[in-house]
Protein backbone atom coordinates (compact mmCIF):
# COMPACT_ATOMS: atom_id res chain seq x y z
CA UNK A 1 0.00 0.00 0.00
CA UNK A 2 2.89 2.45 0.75
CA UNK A 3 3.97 1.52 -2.92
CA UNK A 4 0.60 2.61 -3.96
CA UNK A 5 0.85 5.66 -2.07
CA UNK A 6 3.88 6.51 -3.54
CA UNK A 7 3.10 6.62 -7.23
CA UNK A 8 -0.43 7.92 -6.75
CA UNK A 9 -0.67 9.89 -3.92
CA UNK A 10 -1.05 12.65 -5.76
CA UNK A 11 -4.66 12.27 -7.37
CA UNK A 12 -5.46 11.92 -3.13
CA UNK A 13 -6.55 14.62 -0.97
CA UNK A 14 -4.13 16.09 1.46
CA UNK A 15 -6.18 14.26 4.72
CA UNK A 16 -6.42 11.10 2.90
CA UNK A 17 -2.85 11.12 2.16
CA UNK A 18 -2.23 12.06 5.51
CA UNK A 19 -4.28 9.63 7.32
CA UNK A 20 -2.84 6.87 4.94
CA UNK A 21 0.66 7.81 5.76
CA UNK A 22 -0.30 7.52 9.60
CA UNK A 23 -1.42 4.04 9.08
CA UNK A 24 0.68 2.46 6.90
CA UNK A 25 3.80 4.31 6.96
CA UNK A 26 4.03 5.80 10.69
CA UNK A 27 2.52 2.59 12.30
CA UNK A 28 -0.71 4.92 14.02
CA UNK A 29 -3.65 2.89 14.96
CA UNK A 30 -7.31 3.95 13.75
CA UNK A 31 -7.98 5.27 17.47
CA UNK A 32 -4.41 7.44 17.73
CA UNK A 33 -5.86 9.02 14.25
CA UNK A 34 -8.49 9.42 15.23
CA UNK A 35 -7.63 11.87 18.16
CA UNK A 36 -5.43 13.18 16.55
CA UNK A 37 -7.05 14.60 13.58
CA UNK A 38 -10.72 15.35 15.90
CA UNK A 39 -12.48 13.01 13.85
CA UNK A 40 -13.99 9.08 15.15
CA UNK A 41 -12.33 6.34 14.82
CA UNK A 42 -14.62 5.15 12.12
CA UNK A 43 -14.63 8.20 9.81
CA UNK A 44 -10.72 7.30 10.21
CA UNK A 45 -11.69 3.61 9.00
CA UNK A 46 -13.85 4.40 6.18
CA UNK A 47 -11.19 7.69 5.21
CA UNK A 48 -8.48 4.87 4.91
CA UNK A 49 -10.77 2.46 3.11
CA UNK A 50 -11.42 4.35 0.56
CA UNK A 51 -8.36 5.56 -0.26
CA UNK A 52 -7.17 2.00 -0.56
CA UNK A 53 -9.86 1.11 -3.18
CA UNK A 54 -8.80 4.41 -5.26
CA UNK A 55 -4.89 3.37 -4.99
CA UNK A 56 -6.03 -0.17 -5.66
CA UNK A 57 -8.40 1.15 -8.81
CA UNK A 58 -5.48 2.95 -10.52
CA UNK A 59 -3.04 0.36 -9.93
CA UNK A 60 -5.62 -2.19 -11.95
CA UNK A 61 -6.22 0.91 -14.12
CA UNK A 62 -2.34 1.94 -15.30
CA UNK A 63 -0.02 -0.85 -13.24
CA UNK A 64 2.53 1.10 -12.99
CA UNK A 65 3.23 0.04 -10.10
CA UNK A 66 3.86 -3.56 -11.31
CA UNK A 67 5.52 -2.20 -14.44
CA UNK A 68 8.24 -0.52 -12.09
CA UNK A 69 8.76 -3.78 -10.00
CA UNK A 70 9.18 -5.80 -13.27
CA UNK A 71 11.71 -3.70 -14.51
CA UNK A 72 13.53 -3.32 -11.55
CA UNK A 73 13.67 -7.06 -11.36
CA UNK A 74 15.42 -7.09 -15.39
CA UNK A 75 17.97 -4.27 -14.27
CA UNK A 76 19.08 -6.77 -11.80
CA UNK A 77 19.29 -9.54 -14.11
CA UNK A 78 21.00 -7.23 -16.77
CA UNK A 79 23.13 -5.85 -14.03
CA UNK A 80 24.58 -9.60 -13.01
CA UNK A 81 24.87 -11.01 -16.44
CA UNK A 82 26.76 -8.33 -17.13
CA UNK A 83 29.16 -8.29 -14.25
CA UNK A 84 29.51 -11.93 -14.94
CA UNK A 85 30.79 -10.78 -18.30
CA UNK A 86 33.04 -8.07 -17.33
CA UNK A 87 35.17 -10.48 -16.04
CA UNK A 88 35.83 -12.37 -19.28
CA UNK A 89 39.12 -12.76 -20.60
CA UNK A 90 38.47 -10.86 -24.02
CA UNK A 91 38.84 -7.23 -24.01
CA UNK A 92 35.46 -6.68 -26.48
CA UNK A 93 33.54 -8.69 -24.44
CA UNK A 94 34.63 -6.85 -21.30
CA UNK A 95 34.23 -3.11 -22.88
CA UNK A 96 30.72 -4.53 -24.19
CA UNK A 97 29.74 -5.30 -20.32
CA UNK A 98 30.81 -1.85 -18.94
CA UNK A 99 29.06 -0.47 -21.70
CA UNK A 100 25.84 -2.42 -20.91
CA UNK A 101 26.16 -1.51 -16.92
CA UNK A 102 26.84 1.99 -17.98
CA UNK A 103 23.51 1.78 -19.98
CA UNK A 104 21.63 0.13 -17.00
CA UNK A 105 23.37 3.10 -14.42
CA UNK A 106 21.40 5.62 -17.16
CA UNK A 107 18.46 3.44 -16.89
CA UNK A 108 17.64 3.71 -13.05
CA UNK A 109 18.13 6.86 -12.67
């Protein structure tokens, strides 16, 4: 859910990104929300709810989310096949490896 919040907090409103932040990021319970924002510990509940199904709907909507974590998982894969060949013996294949982890460098940033 953090994830979630990360790529699409934007489209929330500044309580609902606050009160999902409390929950899932700071560790709050509903009830230490809820006194601290002056609201019940329900409103809290329902607040978090449906901020969860509008993460979760644009996720299903875009998956960017899963797009990201897919292509972080190829970088890595890239990144040790690569290393692996930067330690061969010929010279090409070693200058074709630094150029590939120099490509994947570009790549996540």
């Amino acid at each position: 859910m953090s994830l979630l919040l990360d790529y699409y907090g934007s489209l929330l409103t500044e309580k609902q990104k606050t009160y999902f932040d409390l929950y899932y990021n700071q560790d709050y319970s509903l009830s230490e929300i809820a006194e601290q924002e002056g609201i019940s510990r329900q409103g809290v509940h329902d607040a978090i709810s449906r901020t969860e199904t509008i993460l979760s709907d644009m996720e299903r909507a875009t998956g960017c989310v899963a797009r990201a974590q897919q292509l972080r998982a190829a970088e890595r894969e890239i990144t040790a096949a690569a290393q692996a060949l930067a330690q061969h013996e010929d010279p090409s294949v070693r200058e074709n490896a630094a150029r590939i982890l120099s490509a994947v460098s570009f790549i996540k940033e």
